[in-house]
Protein backbone atom coordinates (compact mmCIF):
# COMPACT_ATOMS: atom_id res chain seq x y z
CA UNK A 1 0.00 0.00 0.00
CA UNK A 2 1.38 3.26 -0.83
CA UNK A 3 1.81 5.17 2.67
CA UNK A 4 2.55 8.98 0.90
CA UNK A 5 0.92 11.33 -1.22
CA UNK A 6 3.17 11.06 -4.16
CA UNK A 7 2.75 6.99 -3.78
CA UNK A 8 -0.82 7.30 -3.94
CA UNK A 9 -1.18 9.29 -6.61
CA UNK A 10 1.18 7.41 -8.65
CA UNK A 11 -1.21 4.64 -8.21
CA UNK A 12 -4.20 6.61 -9.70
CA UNK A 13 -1.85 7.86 -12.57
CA UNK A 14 -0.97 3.96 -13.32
CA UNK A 15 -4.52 2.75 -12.75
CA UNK A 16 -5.54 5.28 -15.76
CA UNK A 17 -2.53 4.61 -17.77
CA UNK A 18 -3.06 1.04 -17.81
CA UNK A 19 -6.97 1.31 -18.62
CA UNK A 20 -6.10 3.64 -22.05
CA UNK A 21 -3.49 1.08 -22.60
CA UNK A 22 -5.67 -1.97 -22.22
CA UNK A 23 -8.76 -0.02 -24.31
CA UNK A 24 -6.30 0.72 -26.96
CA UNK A 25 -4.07 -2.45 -27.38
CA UNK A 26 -8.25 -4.45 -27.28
CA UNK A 27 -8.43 -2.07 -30.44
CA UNK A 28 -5.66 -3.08 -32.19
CA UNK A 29 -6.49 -6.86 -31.23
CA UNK A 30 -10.06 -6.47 -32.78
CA UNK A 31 -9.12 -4.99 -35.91
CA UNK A 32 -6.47 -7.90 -36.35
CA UNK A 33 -9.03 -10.17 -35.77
CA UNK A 34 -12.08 -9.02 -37.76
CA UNK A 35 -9.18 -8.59 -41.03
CA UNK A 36 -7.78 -12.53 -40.20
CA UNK A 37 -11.87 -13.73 -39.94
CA UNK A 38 -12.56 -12.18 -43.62
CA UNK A 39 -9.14 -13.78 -44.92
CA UNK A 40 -10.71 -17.09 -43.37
CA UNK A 41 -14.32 -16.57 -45.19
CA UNK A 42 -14.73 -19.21 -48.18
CA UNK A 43 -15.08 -16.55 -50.93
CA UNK A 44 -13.86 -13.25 -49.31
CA UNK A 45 -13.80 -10.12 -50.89
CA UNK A 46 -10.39 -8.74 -51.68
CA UNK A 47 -11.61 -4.94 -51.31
CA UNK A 48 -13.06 -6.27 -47.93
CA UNK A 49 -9.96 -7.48 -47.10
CA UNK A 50 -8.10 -4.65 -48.21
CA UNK A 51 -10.12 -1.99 -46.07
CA UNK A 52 -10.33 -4.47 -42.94
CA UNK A 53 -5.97 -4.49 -43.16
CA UNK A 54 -6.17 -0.55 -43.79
CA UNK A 55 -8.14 -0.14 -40.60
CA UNK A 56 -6.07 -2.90 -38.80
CA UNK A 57 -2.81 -0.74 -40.22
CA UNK A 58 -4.45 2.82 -39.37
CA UNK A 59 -5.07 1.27 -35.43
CA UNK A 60 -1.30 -0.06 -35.19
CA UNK A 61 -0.15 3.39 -35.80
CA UNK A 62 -2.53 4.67 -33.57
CA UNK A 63 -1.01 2.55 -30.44
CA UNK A 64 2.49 3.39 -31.13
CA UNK A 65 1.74 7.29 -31.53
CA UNK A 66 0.21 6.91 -27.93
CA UNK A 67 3.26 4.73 -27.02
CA UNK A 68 1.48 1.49 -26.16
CA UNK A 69 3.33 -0.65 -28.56
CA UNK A 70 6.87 0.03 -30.14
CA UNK A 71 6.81 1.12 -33.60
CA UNK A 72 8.91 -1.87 -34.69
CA UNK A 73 6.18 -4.07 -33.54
CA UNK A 74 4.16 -2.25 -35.14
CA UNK A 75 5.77 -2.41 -38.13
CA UNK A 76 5.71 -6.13 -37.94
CA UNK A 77 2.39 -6.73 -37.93
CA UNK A 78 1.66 -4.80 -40.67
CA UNK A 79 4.18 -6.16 -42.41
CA UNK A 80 2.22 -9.85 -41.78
CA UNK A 81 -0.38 -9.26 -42.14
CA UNK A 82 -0.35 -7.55 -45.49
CA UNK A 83 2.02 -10.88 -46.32
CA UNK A 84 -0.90 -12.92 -45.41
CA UNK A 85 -3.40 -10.78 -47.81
CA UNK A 86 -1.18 -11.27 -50.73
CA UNK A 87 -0.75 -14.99 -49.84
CA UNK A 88 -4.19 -15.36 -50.21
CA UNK A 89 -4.81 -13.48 -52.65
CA UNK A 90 -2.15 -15.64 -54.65
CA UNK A 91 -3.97 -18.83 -53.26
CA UNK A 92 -6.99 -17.93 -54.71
CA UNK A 93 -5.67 -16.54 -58.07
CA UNK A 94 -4.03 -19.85 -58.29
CA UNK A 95 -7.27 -21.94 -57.90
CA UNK A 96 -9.18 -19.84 -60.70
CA UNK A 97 -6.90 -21.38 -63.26
C-alpha cells in the first residue's frame, strides 16, 4: 500500500494509464481479428480485405503514436499481415486457373 501522497497518486496515474493502454491495445487486437476472420471466409472479398488491413494498419499506428506498442512491432504486424493478404490473394488466383 502506498503510505505517501506522491505513492498514492502514482497509483491513480498507473490505474488510468493502464486502462487507455488496455482499451487501446483491445483495439488493435479487434481490428487484427475481424481482417484474419474475412481472410478465413470461403469466398472473401479482396476490397473487404483490403479496407479491414487498412483499418487494422491505421489502429497499429494509432497505439504506437500513444506509445502502447513500439513502432517496430508495429511495423511487424503490418508487415504480416499484409504478407498474409497477398498470400491469399495468390492462393486464390491460383485456384481460378
Amino acid at each position: 500500500m502506498p503510505n505517501t501522497k506522491q505513492a498514492k497518486k502514482r497509483v491513480r496515474i498507473t490505474a488510468k494509464r493502464t486502462a487507455r493502454n488496455r482499451q487501446v491495445k483491445s483495439m488493435v487486437k479487434t481490428a487484427i481479428r475481424r481482417f484474419t476472420d474475412t481472410l478465413a471466409e470461403e469466398n472473401f472479398d479482396a476490397n473487404t480485405a483490403m479496407e479491414k488491413l487498412r483499418l487494422a494498419a491505421k489502429n497499429l499506428d494509432k497505439a504506437v503514436s500513444k506509445g502502447v506498442i513500439h513502432k517496430n512491432a508495429a511495423a511487424r504486424k503490418k508487415s504480416r499481415l499484409a504478407k498474409r493478404l497477398n498470400e491469399a490473394l495468390a492462393q486464390r488466383a491460383a485456384a481460378a486457373e
